[in-house]
Protein backbone atom coordinates (compact mmCIF):
# COMPACT_ATOMS: atom_id res chain seq x y z
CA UNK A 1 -4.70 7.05 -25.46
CA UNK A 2 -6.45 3.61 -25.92
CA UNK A 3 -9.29 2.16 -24.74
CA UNK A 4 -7.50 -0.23 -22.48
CA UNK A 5 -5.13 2.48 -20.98
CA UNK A 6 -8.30 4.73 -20.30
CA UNK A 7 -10.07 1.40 -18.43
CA UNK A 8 -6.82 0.36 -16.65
CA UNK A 9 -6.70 4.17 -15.58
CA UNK A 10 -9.90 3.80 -14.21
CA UNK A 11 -9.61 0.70 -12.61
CA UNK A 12 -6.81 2.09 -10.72
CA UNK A 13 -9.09 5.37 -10.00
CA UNK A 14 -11.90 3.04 -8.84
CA UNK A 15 -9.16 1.19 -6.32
CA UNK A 16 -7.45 4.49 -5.38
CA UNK A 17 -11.09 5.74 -3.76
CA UNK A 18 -11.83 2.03 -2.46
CA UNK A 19 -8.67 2.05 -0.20
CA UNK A 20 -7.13 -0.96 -2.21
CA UNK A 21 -3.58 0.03 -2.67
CA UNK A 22 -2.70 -3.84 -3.37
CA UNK A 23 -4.97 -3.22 -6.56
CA UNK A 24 -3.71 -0.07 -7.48
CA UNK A 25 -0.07 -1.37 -7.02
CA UNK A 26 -1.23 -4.30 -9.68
CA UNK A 27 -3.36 -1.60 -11.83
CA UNK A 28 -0.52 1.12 -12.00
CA UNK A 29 2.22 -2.33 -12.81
CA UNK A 30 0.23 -3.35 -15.43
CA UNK A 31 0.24 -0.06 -17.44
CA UNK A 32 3.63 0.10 -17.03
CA UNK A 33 4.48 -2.99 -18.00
CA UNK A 34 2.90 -2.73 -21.27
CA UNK A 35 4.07 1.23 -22.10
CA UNK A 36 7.15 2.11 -24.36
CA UNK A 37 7.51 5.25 -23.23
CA UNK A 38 8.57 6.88 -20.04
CA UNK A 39 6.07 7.57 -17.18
CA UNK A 40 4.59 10.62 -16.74
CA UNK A 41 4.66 12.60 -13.61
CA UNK A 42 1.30 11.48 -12.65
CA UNK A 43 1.54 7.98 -13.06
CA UNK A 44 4.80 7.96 -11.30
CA UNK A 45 3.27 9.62 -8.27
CA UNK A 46 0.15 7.15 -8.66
CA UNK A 47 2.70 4.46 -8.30
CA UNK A 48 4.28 5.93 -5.23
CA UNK A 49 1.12 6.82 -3.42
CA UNK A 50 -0.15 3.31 -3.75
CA UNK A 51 3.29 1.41 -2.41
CA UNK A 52 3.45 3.96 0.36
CA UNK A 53 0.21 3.48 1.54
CA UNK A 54 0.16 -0.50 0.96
CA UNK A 55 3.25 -0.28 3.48
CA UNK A 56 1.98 1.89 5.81
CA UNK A 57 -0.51 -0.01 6.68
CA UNK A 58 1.78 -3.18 7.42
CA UNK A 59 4.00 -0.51 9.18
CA UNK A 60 1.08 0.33 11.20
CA UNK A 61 0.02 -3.57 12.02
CA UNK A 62 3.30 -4.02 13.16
CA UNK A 63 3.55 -1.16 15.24
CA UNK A 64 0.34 -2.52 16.94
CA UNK A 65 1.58 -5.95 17.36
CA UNK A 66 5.08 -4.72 18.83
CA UNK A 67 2.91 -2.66 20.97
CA UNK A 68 1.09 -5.60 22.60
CA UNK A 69 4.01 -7.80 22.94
CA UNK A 70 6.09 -5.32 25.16
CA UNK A 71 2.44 -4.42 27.30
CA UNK A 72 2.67 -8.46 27.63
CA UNK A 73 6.14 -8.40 28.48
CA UNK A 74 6.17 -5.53 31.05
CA UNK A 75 3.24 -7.68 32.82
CA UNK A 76 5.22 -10.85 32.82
CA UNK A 77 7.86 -9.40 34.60
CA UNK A 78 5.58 -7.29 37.01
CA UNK A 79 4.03 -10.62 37.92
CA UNK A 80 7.49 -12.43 38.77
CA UNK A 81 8.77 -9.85 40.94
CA UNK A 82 6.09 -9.95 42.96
């Protein structure tokens, strides 16, 4: 292993327990981009962890924002029957 894998490795480490899955996602991209070989198990799962969880969270926003907009909806149309 190199020096720069072992750094990008811990970069991506160093995101991973900071909650910054955008960072991972450009940590774990940049290894791969500049690796001959084939990824190993654990950097594939690194890879996956970090998209899933980047789009969770958008999942999650717009869950909340879908949310609010039929809550607004349901009050609009309360209102007008009335």
């Amino acid at each position: 292993m190199t020096t720069k894998y072992k750094k990008k490795v811990y970069l991506l480490m160093l995101a991973e327990e900071c909650n910054r899955y955008k960072d991972m996602i450009q940590f774990i991209e940049d290894i791969v981009n500049h690796k001959s070989e084939d990824l190993k198990k654990s950097e594939r799962d690194i890879l996956s962890f970090a998209y899933n969880k980047s789009i969770s969270s958008r999942r999650k926003a717009l869950k909340k924002i879908n949310a609010l907009e039929t809550k607004e909806r349901k009050k609009k149309n309360s209102t007008c029957l009335l």
